[in-house]
N, C-alpha and C. Protein backbone atom coordinates (compact mmCIF):
# COMPACT_ATOMS: atom_id res chain seq x y z
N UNK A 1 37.22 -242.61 42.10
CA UNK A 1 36.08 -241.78 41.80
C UNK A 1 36.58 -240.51 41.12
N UNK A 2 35.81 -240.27 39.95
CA UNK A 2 36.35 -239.13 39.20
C UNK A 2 35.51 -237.61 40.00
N UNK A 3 36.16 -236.53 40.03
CA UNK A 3 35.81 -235.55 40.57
C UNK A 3 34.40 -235.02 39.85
N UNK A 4 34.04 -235.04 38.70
CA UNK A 4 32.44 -235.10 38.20
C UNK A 4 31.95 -236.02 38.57
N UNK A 5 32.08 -236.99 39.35
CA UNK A 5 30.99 -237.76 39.99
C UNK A 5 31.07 -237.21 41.48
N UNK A 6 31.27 -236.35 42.07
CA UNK A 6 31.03 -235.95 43.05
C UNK A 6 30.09 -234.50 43.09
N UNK A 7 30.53 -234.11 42.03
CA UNK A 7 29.51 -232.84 41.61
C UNK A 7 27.57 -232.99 41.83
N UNK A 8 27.97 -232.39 42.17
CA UNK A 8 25.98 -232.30 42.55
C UNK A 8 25.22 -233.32 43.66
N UNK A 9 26.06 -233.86 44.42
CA UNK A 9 25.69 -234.49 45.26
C UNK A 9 25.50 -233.75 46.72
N UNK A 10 24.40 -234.42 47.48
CA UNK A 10 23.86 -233.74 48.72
C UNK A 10 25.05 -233.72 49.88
N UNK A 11 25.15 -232.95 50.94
CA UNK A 11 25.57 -233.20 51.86
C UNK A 11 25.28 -233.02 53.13
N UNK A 12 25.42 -234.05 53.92
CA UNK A 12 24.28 -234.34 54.76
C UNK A 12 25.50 -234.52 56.14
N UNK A 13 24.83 -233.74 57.32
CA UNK A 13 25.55 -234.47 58.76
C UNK A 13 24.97 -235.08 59.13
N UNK A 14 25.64 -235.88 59.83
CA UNK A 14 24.84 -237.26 60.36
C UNK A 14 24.77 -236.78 61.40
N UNK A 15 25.56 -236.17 62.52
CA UNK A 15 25.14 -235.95 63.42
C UNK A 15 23.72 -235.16 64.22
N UNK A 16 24.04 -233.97 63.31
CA UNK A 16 22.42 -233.01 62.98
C UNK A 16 21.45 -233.18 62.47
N UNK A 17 21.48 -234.34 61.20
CA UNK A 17 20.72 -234.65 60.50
C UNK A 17 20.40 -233.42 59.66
N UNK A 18 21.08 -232.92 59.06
CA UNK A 18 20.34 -231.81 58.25
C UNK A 18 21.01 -231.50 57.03
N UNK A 19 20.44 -230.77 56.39
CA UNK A 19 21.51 -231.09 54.70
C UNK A 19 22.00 -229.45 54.56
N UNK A 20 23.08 -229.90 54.34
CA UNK A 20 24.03 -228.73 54.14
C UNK A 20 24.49 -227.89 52.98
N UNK A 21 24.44 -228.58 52.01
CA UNK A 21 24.28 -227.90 50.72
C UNK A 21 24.43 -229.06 49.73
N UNK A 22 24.97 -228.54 48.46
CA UNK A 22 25.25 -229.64 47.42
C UNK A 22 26.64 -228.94 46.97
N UNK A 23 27.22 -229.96 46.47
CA UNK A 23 28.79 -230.20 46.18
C UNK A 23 28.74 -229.48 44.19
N UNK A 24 29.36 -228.79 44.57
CA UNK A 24 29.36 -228.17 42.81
C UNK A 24 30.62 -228.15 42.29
N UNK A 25 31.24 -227.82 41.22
CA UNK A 25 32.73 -228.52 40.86
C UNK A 25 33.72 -227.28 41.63
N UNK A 26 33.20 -226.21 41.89
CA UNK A 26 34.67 -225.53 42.56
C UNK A 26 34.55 -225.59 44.13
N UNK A 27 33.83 -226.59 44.40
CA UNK A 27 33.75 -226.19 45.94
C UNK A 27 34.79 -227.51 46.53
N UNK A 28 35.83 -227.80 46.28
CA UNK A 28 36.68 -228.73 46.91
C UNK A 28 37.96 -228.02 46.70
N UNK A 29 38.87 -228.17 48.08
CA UNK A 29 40.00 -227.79 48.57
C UNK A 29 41.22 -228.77 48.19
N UNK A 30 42.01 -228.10 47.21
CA UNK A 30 42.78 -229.54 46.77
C UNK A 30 44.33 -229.40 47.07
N UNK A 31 45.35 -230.11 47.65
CA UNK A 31 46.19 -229.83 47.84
C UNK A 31 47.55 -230.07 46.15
N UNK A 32 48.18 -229.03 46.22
CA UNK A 32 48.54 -228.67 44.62
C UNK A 32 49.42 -229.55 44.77
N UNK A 33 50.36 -229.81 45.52
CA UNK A 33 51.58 -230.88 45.55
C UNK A 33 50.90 -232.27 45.00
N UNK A 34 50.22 -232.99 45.78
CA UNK A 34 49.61 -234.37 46.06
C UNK A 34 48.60 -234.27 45.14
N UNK A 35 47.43 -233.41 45.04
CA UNK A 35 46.49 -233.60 44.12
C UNK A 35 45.10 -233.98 44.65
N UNK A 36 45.87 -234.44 46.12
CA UNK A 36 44.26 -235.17 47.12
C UNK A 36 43.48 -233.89 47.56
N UNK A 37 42.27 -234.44 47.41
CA UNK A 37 40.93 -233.18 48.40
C UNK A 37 41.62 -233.35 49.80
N UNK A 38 41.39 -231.73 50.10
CA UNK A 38 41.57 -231.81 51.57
C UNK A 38 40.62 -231.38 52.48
N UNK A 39 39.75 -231.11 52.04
CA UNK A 39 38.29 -230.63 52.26
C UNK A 39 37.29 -230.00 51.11
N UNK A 40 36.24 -229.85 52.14
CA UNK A 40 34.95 -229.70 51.22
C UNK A 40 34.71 -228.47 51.43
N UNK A 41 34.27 -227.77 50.50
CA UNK A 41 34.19 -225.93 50.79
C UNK A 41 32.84 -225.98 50.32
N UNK A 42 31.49 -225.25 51.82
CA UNK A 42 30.26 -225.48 51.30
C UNK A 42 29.78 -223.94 51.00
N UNK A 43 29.30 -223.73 50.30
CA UNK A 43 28.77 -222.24 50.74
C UNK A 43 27.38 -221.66 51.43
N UNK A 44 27.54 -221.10 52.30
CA UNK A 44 26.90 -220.65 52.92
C UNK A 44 26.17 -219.46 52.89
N UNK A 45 25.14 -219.35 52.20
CA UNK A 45 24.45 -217.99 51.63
C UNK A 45 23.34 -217.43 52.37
N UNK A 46 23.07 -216.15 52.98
CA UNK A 46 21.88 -216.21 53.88
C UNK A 46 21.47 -214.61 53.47
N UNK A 47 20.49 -214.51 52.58
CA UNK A 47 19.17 -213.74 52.83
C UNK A 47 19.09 -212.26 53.56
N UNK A 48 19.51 -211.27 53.03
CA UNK A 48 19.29 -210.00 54.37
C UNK A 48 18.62 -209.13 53.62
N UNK A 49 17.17 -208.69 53.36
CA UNK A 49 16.51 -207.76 52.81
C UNK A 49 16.88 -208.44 51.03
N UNK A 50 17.50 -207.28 50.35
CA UNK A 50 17.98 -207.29 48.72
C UNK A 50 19.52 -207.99 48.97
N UNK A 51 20.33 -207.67 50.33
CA UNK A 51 21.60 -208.18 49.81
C UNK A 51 21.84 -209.30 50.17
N UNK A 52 23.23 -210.03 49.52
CA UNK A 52 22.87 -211.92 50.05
C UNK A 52 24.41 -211.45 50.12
N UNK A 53 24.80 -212.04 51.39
CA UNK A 53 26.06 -212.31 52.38
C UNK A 53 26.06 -213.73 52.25
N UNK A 54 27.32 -213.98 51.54
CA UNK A 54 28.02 -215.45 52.10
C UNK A 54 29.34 -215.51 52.20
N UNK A 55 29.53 -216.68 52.44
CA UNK A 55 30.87 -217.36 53.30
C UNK A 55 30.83 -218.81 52.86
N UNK A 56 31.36 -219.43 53.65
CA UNK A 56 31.62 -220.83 53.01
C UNK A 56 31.85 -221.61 54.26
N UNK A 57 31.40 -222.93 54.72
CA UNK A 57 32.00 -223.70 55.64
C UNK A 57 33.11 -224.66 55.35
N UNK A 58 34.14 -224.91 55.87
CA UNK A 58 35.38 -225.93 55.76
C UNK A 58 34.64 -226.92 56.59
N UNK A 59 35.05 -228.54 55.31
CA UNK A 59 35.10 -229.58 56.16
C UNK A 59 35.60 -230.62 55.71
N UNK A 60 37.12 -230.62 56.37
CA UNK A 60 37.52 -231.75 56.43
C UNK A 60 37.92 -233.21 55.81
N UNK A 61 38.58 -233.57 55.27
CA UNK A 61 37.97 -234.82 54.52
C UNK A 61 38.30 -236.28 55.19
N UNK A 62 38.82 -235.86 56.45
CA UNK A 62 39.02 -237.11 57.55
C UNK A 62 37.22 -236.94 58.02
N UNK A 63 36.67 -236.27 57.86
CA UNK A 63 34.82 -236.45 58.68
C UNK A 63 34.00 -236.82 57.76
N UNK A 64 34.75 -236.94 56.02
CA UNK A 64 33.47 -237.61 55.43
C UNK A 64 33.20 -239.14 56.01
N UNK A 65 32.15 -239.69 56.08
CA UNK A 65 31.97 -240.88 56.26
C UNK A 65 31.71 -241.64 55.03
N UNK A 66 30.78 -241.21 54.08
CA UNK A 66 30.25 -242.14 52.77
C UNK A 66 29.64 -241.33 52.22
N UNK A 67 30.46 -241.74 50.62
CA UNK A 67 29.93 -240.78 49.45
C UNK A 67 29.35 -242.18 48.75
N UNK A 68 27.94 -241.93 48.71
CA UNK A 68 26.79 -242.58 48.49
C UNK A 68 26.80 -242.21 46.43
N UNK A 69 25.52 -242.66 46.17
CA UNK A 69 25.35 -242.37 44.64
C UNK A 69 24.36 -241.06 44.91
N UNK A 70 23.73 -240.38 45.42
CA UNK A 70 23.34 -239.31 45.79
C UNK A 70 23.42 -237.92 46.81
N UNK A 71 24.03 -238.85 47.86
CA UNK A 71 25.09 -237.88 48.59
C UNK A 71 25.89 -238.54 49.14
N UNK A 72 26.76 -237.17 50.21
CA UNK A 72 27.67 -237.58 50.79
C UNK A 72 27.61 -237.30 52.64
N UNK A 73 27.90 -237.74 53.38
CA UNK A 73 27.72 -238.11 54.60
C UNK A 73 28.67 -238.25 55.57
N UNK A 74 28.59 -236.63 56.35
CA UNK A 74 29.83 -235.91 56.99
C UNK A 74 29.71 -236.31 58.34
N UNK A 75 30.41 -236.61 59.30
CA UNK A 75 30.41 -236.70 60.70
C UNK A 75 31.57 -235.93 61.12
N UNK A 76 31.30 -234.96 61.89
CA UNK A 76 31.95 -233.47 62.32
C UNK A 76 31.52 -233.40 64.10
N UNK A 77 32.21 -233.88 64.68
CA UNK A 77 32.49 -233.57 66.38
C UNK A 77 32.44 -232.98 67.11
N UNK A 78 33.16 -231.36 66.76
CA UNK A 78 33.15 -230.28 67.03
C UNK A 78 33.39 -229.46 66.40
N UNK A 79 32.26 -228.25 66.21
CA UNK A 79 31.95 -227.31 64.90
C UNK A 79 33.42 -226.21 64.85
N UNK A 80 34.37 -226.76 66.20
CA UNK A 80 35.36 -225.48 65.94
C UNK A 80 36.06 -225.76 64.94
N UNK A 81 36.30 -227.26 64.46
CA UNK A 81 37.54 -227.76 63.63
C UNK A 81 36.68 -227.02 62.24
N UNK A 82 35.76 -227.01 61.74
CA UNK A 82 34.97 -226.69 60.50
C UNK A 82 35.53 -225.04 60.20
């Protein structure tokens, strides 16, 4: 799978059922030696009056389960590893 086919796709926990953001081309963690993703970097943007505070969630790429043709589909255990 080429890394533009992962671009713009949903991401979804299965456990929560709830969608987490969408995958855009700089949001993956890549290791420079190997070249493999080592996680998914989501961002996390939230709303305070005029100013917008974000951050980003880490996850993993042993918890994806299935990258579908529209999204992708995380199973995450415990929110400390994220």
């Amino acid at each position: 799978m080429r890394l533009s086919e992962l671009s713009g796709k949903e991401i979804v926990d299965a456990k929560k059922a709830e969608r987490l953001g969408v995958l855009g081309q700089t949001d993956l963690e890549i290791n420079e030696k190997s070249g493999q993703i080592q996680a998914l970097l989501i961002p996390s943007l939230k709303w305070f009056g005029l100013k917008r505070q974000g951050g980003e969630v880490r996850v993993p790429w042993k918890h994806i389960k299935k990258i579908g043709t529209d999204m992708i589909i995380i199973d995450i255990d415990d929110e400390s590893e994220m």
